[in-house]
N, C-alpha and C. Protein backbone atom coordinates (compact mmCIF):
# COMPACT_ATOMS: atom_id res chain seq x y z
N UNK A 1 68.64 238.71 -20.26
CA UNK A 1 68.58 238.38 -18.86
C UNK A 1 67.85 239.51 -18.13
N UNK A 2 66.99 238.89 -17.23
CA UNK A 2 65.94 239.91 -16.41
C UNK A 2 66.42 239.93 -15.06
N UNK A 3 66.13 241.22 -14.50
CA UNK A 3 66.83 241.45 -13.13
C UNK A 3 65.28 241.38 -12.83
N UNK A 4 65.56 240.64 -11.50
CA UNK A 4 64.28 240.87 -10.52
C UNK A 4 64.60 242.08 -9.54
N UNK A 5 63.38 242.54 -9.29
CA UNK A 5 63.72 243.49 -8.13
C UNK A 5 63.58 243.21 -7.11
N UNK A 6 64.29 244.29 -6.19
CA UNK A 6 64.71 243.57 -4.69
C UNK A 6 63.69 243.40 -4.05
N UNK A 7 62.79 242.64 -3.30
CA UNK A 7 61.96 242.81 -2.38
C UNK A 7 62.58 243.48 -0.81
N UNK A 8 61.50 243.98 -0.40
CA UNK A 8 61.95 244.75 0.89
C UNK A 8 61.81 244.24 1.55
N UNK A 9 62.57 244.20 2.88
CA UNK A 9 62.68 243.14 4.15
C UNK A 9 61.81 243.62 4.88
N UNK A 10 60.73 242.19 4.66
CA UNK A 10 59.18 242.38 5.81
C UNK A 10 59.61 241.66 6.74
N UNK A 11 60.44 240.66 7.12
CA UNK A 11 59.99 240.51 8.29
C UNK A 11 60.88 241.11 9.43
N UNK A 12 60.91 241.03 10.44
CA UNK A 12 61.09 241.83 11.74
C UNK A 12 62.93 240.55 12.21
N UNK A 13 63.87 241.48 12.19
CA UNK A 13 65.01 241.07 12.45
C UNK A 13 65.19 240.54 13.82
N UNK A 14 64.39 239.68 14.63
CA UNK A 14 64.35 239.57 15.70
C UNK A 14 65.67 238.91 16.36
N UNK A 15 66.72 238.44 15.40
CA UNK A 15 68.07 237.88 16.27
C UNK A 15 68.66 239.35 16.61
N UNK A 16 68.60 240.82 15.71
CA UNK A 16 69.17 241.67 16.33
C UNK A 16 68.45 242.49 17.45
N UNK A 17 66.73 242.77 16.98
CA UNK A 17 66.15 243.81 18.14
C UNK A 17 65.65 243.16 19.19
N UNK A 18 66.00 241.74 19.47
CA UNK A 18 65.90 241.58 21.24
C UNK A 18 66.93 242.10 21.91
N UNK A 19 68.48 241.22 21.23
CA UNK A 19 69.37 241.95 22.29
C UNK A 19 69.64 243.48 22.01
N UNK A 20 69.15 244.11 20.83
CA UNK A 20 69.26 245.12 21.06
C UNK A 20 68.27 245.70 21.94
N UNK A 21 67.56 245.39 22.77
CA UNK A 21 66.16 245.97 23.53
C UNK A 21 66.44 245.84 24.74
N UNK A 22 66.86 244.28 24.98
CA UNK A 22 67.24 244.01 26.14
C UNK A 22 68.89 244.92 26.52
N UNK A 23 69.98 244.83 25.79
CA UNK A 23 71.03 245.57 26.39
C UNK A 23 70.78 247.34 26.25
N UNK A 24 69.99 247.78 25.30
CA UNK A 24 69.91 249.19 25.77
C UNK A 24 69.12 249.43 26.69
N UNK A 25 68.07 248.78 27.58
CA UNK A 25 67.39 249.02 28.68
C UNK A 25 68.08 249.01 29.75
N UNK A 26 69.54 248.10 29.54
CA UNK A 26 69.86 247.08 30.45
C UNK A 26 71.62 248.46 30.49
N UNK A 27 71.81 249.02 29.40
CA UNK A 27 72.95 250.28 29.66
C UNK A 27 72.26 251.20 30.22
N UNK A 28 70.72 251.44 30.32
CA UNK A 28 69.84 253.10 30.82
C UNK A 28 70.26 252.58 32.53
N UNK A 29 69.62 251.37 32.52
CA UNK A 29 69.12 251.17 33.75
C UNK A 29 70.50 250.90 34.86
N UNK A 30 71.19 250.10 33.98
CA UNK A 30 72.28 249.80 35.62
C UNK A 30 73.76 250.14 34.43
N UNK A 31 74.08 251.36 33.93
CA UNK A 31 75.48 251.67 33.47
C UNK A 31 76.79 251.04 34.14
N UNK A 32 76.38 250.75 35.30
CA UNK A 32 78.01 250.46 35.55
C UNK A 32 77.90 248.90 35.45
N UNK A 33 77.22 247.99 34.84
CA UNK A 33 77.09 246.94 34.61
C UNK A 33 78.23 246.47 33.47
N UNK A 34 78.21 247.63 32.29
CA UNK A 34 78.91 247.69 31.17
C UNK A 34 80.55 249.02 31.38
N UNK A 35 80.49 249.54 32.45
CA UNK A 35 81.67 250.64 32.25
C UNK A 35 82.94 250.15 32.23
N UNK A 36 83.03 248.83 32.98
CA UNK A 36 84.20 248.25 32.93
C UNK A 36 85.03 247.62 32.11
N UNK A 37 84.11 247.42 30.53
CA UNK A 37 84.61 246.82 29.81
C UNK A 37 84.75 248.01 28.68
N UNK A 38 84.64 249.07 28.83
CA UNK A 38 84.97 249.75 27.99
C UNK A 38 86.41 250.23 27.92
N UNK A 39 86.92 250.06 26.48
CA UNK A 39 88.70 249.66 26.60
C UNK A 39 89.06 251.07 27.35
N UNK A 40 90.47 250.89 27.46
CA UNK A 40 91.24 251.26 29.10
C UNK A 40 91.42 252.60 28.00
N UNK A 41 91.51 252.68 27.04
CA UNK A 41 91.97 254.29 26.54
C UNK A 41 90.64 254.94 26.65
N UNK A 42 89.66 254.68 26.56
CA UNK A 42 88.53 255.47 26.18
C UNK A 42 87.57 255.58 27.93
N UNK A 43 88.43 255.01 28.77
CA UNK A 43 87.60 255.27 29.97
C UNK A 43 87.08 256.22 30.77
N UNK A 44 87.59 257.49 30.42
CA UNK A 44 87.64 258.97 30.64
C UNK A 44 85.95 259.09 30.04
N UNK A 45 85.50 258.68 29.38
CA UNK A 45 84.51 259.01 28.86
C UNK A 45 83.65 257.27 29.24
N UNK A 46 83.72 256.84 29.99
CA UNK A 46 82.63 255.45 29.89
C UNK A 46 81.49 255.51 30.33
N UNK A 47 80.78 256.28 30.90
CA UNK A 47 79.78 256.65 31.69
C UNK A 47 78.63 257.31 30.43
N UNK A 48 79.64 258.30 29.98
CA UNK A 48 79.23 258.62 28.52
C UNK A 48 78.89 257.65 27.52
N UNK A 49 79.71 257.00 27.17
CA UNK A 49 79.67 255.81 26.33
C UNK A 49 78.74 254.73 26.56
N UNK A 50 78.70 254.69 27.61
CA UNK A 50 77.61 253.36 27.92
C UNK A 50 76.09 254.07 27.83
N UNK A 51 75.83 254.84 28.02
CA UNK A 51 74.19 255.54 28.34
C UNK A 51 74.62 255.94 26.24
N UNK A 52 75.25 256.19 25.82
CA UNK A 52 75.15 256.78 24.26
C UNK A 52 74.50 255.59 23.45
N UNK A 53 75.64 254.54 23.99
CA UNK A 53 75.45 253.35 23.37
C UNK A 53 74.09 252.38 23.34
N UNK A 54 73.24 252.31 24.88
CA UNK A 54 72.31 252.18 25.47
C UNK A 54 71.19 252.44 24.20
N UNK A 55 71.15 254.11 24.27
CA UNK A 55 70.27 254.76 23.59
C UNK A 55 70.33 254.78 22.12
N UNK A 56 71.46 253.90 21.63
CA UNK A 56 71.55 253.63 20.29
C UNK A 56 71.20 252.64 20.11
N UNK A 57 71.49 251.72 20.99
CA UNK A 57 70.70 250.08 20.96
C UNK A 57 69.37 250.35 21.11
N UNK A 58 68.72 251.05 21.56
CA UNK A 58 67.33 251.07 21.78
C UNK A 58 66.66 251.77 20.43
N UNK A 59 67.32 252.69 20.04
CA UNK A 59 66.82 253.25 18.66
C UNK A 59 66.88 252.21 17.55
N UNK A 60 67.79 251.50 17.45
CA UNK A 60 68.26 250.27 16.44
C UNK A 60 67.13 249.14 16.08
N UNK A 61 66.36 248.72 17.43
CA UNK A 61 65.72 248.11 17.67
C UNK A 61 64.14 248.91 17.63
N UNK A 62 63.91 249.96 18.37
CA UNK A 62 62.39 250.59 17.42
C UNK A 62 62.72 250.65 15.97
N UNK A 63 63.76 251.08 15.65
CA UNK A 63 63.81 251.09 14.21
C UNK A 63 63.55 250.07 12.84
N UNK A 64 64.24 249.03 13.53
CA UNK A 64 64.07 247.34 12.89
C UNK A 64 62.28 246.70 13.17
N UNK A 65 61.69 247.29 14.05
CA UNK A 65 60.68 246.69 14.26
C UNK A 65 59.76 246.85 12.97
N UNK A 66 59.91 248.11 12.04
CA UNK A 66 59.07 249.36 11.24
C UNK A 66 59.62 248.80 9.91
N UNK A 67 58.94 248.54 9.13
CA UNK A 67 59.46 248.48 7.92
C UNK A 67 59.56 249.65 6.83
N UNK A 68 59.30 250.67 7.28
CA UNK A 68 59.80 252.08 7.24
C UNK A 68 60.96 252.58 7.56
N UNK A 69 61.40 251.94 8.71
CA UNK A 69 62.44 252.45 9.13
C UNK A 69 63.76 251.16 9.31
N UNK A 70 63.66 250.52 8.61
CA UNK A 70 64.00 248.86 8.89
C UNK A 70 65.44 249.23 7.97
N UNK A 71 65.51 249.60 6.88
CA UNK A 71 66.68 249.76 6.20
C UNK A 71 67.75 250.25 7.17
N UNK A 72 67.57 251.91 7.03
CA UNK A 72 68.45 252.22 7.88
C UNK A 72 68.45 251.95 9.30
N UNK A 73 68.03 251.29 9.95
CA UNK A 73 68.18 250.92 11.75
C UNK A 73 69.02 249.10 11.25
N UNK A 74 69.08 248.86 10.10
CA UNK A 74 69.83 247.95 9.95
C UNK A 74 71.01 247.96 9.50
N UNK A 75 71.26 249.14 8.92
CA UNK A 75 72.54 250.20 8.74
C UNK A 75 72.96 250.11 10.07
N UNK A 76 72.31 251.09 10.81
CA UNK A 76 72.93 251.27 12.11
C UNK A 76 73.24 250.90 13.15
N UNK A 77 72.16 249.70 12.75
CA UNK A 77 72.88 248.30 14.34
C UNK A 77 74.10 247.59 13.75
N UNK A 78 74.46 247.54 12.32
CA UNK A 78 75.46 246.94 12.15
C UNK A 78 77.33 247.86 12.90
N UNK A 79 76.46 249.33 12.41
CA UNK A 79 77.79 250.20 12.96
C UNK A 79 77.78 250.06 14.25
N UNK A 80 76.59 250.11 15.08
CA UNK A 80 76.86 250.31 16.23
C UNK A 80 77.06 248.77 17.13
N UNK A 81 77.31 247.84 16.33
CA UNK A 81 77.75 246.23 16.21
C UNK A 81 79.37 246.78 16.67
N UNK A 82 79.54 247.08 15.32
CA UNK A 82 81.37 247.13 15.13
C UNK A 82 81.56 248.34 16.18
N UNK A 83 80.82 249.23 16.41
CA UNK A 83 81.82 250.22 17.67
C UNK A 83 82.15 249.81 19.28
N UNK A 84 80.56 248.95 18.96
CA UNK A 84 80.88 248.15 20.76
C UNK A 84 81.69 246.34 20.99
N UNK A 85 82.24 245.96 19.25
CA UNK A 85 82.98 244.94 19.32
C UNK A 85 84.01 245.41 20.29
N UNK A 86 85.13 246.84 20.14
CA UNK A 86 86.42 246.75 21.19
C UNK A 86 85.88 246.37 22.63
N UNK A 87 84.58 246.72 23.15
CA UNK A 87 84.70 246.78 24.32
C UNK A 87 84.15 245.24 24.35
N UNK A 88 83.48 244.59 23.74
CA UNK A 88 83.49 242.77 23.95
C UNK A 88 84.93 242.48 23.63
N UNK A 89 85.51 242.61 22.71
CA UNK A 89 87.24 242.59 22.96
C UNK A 89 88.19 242.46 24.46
N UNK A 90 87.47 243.86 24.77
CA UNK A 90 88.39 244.02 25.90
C UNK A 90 87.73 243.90 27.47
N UNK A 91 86.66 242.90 27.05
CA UNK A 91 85.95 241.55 28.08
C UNK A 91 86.25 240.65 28.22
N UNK A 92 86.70 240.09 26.90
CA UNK A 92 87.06 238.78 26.99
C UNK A 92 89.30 238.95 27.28
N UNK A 93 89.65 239.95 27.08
CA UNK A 93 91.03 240.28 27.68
C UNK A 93 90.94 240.27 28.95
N UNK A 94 90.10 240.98 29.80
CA UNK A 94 89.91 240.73 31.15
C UNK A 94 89.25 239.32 31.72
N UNK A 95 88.40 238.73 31.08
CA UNK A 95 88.07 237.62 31.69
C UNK A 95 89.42 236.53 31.24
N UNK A 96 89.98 236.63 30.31
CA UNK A 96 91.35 235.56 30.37
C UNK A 96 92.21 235.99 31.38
N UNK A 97 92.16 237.34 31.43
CA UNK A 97 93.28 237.56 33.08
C UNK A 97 92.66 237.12 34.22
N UNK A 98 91.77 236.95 34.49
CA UNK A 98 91.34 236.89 35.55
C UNK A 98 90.65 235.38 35.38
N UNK A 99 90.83 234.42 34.39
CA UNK A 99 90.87 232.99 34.75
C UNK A 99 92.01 232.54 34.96
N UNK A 100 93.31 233.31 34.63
CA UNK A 100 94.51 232.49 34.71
C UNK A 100 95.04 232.83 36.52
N UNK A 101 94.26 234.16 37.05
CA UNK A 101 94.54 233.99 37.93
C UNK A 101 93.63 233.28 38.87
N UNK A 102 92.35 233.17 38.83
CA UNK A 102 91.74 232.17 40.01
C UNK A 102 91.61 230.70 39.30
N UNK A 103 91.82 230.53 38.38
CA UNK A 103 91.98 229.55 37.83
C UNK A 103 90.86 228.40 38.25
N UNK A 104 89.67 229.01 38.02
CA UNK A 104 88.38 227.99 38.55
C UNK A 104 87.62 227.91 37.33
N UNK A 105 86.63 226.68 37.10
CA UNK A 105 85.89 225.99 36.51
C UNK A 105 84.95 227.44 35.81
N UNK A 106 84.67 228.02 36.95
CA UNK A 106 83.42 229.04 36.65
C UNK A 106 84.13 230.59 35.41
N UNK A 107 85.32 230.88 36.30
CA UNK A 107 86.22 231.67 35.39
C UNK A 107 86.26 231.64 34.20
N UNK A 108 86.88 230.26 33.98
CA UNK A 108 87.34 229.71 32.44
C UNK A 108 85.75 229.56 31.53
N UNK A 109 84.89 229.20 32.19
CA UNK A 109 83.69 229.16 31.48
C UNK A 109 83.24 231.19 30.96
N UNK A 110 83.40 231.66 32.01
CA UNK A 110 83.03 232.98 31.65
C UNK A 110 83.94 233.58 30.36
N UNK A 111 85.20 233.18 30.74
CA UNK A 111 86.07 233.59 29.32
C UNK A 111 85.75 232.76 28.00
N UNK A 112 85.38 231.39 28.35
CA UNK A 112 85.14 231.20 26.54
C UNK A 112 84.05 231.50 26.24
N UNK A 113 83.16 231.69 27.30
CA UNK A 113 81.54 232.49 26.61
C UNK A 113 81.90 234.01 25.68
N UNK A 114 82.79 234.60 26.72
CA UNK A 114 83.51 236.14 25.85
C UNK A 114 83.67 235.38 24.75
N UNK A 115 84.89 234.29 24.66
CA UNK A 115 85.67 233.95 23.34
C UNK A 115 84.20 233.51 22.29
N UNK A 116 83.48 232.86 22.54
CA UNK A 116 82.55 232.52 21.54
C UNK A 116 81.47 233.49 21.27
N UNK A 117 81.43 234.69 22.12
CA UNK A 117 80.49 235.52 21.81
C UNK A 117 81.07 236.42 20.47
N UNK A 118 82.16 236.65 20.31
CA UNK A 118 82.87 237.48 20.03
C UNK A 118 82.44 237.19 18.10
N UNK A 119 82.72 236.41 17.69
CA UNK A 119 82.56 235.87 16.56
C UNK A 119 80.84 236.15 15.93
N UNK A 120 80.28 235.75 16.94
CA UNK A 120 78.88 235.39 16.73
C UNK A 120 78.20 237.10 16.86
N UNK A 121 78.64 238.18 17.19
CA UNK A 121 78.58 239.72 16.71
C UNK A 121 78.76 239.51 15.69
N UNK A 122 79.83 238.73 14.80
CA UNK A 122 80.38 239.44 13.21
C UNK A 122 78.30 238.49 12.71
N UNK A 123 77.93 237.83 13.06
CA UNK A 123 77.05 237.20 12.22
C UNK A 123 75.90 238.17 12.73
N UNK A 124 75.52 238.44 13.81
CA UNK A 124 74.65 239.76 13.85
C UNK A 124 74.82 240.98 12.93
N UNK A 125 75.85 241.41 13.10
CA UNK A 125 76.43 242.50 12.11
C UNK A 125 75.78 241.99 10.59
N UNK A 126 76.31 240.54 10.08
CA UNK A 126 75.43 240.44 8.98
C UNK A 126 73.97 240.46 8.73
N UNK A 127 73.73 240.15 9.98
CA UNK A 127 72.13 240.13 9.84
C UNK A 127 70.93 241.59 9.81
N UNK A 128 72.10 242.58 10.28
CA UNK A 128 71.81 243.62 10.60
C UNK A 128 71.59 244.25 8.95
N UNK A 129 73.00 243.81 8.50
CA UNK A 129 73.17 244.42 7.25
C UNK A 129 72.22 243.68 6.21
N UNK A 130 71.97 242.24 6.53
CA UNK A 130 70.68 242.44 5.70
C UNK A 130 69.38 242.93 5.41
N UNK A 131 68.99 243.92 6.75
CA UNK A 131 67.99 244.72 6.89
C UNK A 131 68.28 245.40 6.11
N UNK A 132 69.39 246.19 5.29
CA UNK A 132 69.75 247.25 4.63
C UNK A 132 69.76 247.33 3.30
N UNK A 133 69.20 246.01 3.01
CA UNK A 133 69.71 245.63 1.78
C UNK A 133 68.11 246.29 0.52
């Protein structure tokens, strides 16, 4: 039995380096867009966190563009996938509080967009990780 060898991932991961392009422009430019959802223990530092994170999404994404650099920036959008899942976590915790209290059409829509976004990271994360492969 013959092993083939791996081919290297040519083409350009574009389900991860748009939103990664668009949300790290989008943490430089207006931070407090994202500070609020960063979970309630780590808020001492969110200001921090959001411009870190920003600038990691933006590296993730020059990185994925390069097939030089495509492995590892697919490494690293997957980690930096899973570090900013708590704070989509603890978006969609606040948007369920705050549909049960105004209890409007528009509310409840904003919370199951959280609820269905949430899942659909774990499939970025894979996609990320197949840059790595």
């Amino acid at each position: 039995m013959t092993r083939r060898a791996k081919k290297p991932a040519t083409t350009i991961p574009w389900i991860v380096l748009i939103p990664f392009a668009v949300s790290g422009v989008i943490h430089l430019v207006r931070p407090s867009v994202f500070t609020p959802i960063i979970p309630r223990a780590l808020r001492r530092w969110d200001m921090a966190l959001v411009l870190v994170s920003g600038i990691a999404e933006l590296a993730c994404a020059v990185g994925l563009a390069f097939p030089a650099t495509r492995v590892a920036a697919g490494r690293a959008s997957a980690v930096v996938l899973a570090a900013v899942w708590p704070a989509n976590a603890q978006m969609s915790l606040d948007l369920g509080r705050r549909a049960r209290r105004r209890r409007t059409l528009k509310a409840w829509a904003a919370f199951a967009v959280s609820l269905v976004r949430l899942p659909l990271q774990v499939t970025l994360i894979e996609r990320a990780l197949r840059r790595s492969r």
